[in-house]
PDB file of N, CA and C in Angstrom:
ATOM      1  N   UNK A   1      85.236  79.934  79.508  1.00  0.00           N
ATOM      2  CA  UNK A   1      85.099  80.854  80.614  1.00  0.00           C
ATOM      3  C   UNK A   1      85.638  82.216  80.190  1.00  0.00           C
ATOM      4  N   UNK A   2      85.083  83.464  80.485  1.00  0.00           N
ATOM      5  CA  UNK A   2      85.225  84.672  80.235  1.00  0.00           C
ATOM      6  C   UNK A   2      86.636  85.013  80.989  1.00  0.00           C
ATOM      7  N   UNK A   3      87.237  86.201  80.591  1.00  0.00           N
ATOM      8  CA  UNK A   3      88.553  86.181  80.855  1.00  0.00           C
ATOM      9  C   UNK A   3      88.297  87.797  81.500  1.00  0.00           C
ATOM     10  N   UNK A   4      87.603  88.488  81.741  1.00  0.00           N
ATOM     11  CA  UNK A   4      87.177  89.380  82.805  1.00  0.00           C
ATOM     12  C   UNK A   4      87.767  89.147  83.812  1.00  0.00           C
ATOM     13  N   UNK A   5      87.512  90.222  84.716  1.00  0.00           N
ATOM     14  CA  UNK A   5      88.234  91.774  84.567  1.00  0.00           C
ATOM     15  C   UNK A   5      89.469  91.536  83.804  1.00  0.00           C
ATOM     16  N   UNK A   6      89.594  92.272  83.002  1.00  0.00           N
ATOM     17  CA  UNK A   6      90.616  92.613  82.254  1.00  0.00           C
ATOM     18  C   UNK A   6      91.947  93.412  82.733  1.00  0.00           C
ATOM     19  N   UNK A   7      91.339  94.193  84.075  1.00  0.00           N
ATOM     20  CA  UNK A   7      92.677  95.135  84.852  1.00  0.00           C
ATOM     21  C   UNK A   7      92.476  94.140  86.051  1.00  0.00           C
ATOM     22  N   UNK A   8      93.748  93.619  86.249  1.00  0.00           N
ATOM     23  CA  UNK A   8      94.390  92.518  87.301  1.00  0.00           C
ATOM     24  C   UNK A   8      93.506  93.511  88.730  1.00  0.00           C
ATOM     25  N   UNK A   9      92.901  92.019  89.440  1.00  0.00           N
ATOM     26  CA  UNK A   9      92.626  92.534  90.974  1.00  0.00           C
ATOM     27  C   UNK A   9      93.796  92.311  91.646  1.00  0.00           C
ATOM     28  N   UNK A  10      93.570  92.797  93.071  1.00  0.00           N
ATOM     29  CA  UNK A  10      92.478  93.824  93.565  1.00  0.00           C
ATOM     30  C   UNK A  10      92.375  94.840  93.681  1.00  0.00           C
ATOM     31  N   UNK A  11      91.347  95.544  93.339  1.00  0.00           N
ATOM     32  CA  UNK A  11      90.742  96.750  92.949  1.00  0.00           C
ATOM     33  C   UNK A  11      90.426  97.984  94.445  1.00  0.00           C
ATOM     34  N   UNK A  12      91.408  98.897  94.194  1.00  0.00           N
ATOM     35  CA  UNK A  12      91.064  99.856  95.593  1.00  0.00           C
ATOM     36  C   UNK A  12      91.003 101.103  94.816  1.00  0.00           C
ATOM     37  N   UNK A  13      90.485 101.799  96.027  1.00  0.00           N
ATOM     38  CA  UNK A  13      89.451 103.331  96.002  1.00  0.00           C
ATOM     39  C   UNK A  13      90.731 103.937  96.459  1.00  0.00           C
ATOM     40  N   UNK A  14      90.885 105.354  96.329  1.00  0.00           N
ATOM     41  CA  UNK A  14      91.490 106.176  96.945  1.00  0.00           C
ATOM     42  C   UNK A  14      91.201 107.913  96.777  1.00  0.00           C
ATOM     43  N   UNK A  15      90.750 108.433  97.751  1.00  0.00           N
ATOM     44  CA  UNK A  15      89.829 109.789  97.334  1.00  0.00           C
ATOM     45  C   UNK A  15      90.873 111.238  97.857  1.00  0.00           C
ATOM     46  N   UNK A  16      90.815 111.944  97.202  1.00  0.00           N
ATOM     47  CA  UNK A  16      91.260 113.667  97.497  1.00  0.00           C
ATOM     48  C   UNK A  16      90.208 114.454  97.858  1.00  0.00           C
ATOM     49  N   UNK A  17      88.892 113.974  97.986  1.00  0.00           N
ATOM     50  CA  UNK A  17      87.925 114.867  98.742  1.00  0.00           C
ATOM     51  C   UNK A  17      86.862 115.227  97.646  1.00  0.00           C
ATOM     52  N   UNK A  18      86.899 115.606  96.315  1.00  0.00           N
ATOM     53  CA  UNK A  18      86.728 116.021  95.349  1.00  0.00           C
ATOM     54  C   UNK A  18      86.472 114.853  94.671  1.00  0.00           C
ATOM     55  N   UNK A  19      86.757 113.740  94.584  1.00  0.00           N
ATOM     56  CA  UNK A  19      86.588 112.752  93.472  1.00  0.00           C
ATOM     57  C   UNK A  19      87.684 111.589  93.977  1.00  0.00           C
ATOM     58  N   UNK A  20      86.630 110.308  93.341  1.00  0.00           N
ATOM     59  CA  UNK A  20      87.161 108.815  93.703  1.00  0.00           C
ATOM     60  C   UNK A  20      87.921 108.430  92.696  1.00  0.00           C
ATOM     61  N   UNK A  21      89.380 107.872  92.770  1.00  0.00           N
ATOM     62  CA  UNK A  21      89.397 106.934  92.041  1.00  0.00           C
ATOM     63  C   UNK A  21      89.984 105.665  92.201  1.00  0.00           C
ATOM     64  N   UNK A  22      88.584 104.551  91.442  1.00  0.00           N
ATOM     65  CA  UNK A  22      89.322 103.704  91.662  1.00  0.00           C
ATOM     66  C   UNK A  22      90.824 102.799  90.940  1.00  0.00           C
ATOM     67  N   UNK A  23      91.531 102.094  91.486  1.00  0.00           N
ATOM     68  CA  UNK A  23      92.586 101.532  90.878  1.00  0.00           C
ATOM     69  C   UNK A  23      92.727  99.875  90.533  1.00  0.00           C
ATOM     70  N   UNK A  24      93.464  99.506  89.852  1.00  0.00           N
ATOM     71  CA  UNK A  24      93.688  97.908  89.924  1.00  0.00           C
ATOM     72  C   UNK A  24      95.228  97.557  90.784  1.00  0.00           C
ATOM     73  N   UNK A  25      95.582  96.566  90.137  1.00  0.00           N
ATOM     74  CA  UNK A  25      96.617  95.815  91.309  1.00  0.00           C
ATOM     75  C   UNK A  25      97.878  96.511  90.730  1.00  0.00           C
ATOM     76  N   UNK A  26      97.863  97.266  89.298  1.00  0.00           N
ATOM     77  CA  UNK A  26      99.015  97.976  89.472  1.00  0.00           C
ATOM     78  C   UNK A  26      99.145  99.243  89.015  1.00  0.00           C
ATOM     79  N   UNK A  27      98.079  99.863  90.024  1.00  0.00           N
ATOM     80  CA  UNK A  27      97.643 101.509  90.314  1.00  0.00           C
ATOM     81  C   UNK A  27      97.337 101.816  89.268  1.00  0.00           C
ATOM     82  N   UNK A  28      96.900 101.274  88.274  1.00  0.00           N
ATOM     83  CA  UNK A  28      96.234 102.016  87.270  1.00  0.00           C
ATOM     84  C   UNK A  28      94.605 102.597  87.150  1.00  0.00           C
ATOM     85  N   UNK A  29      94.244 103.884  86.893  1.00  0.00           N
ATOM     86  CA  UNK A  29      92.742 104.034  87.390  1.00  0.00           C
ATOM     87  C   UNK A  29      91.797 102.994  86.369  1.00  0.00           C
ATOM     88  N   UNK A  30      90.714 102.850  87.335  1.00  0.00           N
ATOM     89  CA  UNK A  30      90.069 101.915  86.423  1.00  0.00           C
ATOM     90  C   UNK A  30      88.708 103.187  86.040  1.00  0.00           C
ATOM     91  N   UNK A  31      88.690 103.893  86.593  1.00  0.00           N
ATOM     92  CA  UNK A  31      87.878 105.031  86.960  1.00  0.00           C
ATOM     93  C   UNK A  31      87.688 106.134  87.779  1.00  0.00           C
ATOM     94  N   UNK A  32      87.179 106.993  87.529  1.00  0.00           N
ATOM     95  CA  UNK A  32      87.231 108.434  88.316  1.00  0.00           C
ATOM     96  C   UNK A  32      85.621 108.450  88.791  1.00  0.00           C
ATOM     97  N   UNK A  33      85.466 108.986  89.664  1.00  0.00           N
ATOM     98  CA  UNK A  33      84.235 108.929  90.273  1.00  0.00           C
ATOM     99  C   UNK A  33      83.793 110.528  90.941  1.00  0.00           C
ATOM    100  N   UNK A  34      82.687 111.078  90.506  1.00  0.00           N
ATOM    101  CA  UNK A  34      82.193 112.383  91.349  1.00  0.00           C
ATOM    102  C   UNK A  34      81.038 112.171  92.331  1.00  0.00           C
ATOM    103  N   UNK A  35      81.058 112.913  93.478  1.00  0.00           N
ATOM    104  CA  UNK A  35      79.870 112.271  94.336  1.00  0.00           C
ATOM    105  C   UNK A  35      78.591 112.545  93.757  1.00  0.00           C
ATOM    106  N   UNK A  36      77.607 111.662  93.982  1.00  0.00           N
ATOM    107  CA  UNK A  36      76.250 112.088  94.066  1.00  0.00           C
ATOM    108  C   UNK A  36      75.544 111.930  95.011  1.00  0.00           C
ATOM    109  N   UNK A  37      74.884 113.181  95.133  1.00  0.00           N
ATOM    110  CA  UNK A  37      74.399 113.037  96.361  1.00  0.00           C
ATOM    111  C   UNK A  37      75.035 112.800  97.796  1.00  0.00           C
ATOM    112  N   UNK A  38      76.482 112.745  98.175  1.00  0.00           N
ATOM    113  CA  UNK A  38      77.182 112.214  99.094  1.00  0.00           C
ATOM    114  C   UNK A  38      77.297 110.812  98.974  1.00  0.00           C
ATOM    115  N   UNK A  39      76.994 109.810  97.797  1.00  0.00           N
ATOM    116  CA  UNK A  39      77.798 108.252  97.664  1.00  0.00           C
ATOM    117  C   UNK A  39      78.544 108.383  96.899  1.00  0.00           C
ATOM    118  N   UNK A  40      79.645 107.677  96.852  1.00  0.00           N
ATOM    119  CA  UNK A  40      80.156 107.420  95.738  1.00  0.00           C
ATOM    120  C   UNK A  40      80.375 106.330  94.693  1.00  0.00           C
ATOM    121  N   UNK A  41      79.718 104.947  95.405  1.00  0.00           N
ATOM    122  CA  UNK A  41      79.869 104.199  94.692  1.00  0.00           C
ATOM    123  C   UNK A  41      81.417 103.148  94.634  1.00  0.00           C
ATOM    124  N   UNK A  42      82.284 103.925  95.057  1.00  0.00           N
ATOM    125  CA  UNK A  42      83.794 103.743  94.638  1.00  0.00           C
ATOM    126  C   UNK A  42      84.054 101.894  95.260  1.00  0.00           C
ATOM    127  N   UNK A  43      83.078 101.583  96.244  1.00  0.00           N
ATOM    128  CA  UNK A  43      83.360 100.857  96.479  1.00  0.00           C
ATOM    129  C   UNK A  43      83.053  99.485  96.067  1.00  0.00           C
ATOM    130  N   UNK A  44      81.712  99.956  95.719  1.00  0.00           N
ATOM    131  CA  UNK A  44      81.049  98.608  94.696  1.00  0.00           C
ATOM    132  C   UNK A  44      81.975  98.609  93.572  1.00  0.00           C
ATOM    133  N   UNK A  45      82.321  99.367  93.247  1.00  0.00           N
ATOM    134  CA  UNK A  45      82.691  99.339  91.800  1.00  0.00           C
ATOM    135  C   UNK A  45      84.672  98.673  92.335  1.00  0.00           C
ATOM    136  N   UNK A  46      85.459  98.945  93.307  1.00  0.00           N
ATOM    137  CA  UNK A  46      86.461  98.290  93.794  1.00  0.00           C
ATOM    138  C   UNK A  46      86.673  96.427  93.917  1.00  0.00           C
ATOM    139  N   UNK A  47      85.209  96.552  94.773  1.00  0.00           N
ATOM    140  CA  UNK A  47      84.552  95.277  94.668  1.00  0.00           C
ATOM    141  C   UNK A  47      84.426  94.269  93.449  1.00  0.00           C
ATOM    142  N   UNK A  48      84.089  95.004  92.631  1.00  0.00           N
ATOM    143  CA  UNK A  48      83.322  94.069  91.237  1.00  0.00           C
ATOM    144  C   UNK A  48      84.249  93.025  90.774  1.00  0.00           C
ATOM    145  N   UNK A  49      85.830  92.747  90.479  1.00  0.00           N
ATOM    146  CA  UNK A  49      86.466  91.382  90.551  1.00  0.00           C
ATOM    147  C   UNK A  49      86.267  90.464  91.566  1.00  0.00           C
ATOM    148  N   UNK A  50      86.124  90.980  92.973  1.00  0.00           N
ATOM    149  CA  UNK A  50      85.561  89.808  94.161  1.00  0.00           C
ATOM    150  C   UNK A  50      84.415  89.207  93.901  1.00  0.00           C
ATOM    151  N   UNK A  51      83.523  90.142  93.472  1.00  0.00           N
ATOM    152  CA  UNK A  51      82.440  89.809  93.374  1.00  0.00           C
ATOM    153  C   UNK A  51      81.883  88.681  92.262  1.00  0.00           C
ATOM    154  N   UNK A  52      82.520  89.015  91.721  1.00  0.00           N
ATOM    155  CA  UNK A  52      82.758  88.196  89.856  1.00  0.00           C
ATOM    156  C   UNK A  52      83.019  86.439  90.286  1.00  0.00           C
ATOM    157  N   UNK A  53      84.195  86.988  90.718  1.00  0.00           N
ATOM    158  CA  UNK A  53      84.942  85.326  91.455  1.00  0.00           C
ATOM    159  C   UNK A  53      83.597  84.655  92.174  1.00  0.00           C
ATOM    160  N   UNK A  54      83.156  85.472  93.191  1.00  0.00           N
ATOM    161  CA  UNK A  54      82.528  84.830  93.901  1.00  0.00           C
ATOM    162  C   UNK A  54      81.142  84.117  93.308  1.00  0.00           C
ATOM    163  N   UNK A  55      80.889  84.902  91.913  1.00  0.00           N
ATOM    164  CA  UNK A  55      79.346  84.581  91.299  1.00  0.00           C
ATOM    165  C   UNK A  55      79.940  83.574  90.415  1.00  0.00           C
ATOM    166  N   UNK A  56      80.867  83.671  90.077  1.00  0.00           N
ATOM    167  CA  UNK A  56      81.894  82.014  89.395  1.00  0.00           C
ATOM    168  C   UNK A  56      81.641  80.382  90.577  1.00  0.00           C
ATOM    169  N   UNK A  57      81.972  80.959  91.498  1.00  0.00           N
ATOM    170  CA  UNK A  57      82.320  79.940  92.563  1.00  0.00           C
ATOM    171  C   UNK A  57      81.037  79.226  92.177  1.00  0.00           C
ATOM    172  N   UNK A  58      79.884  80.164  92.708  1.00  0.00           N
ATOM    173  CA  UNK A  58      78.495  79.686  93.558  1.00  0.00           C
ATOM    174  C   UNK A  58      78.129  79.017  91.784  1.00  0.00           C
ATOM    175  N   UNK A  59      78.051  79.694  90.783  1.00  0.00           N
ATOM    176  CA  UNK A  59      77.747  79.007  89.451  1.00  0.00           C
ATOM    177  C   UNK A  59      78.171  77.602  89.666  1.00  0.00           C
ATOM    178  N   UNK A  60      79.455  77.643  89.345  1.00  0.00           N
ATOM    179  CA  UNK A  60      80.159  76.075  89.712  1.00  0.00           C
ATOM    180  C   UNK A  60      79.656  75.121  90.233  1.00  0.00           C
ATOM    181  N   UNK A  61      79.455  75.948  91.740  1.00  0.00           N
ATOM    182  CA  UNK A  61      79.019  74.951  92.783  1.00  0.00           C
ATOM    183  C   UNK A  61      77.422  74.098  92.538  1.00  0.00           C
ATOM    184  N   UNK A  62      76.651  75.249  92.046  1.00  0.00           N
ATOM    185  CA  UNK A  62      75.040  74.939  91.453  1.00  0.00           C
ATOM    186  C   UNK A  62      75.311  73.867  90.291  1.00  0.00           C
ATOM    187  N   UNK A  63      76.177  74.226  89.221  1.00  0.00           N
ATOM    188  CA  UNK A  63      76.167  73.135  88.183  1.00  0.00           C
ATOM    189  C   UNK A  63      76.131  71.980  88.873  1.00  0.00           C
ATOM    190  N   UNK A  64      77.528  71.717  89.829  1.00  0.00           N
ATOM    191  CA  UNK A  64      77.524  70.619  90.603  1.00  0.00           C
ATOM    192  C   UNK A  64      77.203  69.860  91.528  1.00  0.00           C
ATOM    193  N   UNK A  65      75.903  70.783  91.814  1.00  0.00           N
ATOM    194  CA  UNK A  65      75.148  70.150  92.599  1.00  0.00           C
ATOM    195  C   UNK A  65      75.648  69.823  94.023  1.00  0.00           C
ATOM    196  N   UNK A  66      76.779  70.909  94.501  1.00  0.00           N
ATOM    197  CA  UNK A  66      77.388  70.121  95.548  1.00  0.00           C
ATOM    198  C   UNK A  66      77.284  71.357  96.456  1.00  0.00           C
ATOM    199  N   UNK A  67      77.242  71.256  97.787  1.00  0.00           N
ATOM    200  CA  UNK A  67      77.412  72.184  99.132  1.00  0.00           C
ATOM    201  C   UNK A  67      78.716  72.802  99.494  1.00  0.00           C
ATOM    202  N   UNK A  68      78.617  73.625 100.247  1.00  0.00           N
ATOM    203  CA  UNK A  68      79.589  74.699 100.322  1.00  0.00           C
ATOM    204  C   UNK A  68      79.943  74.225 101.560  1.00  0.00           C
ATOM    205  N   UNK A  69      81.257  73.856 101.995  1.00  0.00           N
ATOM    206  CA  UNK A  69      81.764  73.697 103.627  1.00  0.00           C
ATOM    207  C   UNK A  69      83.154  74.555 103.741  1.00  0.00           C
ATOM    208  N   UNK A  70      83.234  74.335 105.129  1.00  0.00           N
ATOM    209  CA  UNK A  70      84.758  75.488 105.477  1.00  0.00           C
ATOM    210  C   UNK A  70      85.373  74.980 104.734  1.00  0.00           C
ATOM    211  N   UNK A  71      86.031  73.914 103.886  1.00  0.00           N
ATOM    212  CA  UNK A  71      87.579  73.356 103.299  1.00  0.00           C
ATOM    213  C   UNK A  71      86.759  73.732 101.713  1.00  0.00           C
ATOM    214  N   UNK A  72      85.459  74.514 101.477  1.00  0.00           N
ATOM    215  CA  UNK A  72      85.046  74.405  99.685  1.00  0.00           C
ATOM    216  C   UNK A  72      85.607  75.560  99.878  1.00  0.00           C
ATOM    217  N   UNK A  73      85.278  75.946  98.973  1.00  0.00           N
ATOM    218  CA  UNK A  73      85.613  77.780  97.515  1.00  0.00           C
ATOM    219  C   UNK A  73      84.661  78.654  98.381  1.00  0.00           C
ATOM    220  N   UNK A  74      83.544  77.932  98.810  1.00  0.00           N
ATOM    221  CA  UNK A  74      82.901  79.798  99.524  1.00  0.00           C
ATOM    222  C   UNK A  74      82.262  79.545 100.626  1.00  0.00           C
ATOM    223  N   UNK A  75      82.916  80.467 101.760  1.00  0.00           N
ATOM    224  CA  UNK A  75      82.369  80.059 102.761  1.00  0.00           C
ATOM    225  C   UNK A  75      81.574  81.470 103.519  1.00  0.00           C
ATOM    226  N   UNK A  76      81.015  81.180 104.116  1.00  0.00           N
ATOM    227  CA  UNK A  76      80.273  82.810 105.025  1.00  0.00           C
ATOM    228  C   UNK A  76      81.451  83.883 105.478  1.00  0.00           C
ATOM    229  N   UNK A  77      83.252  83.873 105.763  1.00  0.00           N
ATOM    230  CA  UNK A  77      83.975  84.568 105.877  1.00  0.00           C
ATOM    231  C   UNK A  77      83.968  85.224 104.475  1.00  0.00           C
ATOM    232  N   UNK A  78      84.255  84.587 103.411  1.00  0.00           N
ATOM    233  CA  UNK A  78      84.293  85.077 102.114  1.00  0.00           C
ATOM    234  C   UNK A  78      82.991  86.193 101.921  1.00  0.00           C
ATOM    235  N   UNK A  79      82.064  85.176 101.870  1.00  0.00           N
ATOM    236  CA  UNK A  79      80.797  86.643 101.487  1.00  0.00           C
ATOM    237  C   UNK A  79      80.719  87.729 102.519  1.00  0.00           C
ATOM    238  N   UNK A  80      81.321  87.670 103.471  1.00  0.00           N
ATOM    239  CA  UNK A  80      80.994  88.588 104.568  1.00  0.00           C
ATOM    240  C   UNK A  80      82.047  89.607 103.945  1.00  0.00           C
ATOM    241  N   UNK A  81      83.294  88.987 103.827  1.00  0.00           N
ATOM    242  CA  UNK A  81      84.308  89.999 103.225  1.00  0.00           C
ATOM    243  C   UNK A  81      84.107  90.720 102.229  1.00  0.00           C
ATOM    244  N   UNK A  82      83.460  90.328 101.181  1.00  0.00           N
ATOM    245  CA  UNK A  82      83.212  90.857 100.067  1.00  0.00           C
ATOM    246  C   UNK A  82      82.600  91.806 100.098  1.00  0.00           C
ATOM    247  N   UNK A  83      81.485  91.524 100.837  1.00  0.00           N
ATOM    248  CA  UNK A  83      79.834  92.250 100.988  1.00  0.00           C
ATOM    249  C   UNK A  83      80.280  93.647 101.836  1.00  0.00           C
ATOM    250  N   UNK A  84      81.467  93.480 102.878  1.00  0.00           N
ATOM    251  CA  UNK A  84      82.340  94.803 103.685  1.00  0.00           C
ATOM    252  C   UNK A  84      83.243  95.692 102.778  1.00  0.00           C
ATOM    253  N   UNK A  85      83.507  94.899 101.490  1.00  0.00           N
ATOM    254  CA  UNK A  85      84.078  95.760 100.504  1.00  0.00           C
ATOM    255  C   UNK A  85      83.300  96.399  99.696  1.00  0.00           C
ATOM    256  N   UNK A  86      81.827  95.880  99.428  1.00  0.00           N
ATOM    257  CA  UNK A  86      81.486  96.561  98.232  1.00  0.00           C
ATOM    258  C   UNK A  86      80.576  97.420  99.023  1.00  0.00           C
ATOM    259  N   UNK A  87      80.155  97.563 100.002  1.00  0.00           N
ATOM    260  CA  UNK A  87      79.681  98.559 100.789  1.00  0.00           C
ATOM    261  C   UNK A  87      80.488  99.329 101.567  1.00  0.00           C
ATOM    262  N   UNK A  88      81.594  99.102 101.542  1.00  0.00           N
ATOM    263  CA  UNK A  88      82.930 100.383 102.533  1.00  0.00           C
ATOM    264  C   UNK A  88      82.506  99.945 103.834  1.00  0.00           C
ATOM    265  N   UNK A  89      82.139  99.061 104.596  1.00  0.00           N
ATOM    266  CA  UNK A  89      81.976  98.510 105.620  1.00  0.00           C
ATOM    267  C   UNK A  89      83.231  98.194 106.823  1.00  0.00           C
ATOM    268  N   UNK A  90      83.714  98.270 107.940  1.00  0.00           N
ATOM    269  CA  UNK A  90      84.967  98.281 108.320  1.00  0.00           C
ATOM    270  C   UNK A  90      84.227  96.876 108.787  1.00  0.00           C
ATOM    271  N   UNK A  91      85.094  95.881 109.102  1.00  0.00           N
ATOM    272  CA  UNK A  91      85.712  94.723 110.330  1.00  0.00           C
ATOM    273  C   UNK A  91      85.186  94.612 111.216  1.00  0.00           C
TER     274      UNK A  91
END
């Protein structure tokens, strides 16, 4: 198994108006970001260790041929959460 992300999650955005950057779990930038167009991106890219995990899980789960319930690894709260992070989505 791949040992990715390499900068410890979780991964947050934090902006001065001018430019994104994002951080890992111990504030280090993982990247600087300029807008285009008015997106920035900052958030998919915050996202991308959740996201990772989560494309681990569902792999797993497919090898094994087995279903996803509230007490497994991924449930519809999880992807909903994720999917509100990597789009900047509020609650």
């Amino acid at each position: 198994m791949s040992t990715y992300p390499k900068t410890p999650a979780p991964w947050s955005i934090g902006s001065n108006g001018a430019s994104v950057k994002v951080t890992d779990a111990d504030g280090k930038a993982v990247c600087m970001l300029t807008p285009r167009k008015g997106a920035w991106n900052g958030d998919l890219i915050a996202a991308a260790p959740d996201l990772l995990d989560i494309l681990r899980d569902v792999r797993e789960a497919w090898l094994e041929d087995r279903f996803f319930d509230v007490d497994g690894i991924l449930t519809g709260d999880v992807c909903r959460d994720v999917i509100a992070k990597a789009t900047g989505e509020t609650l």
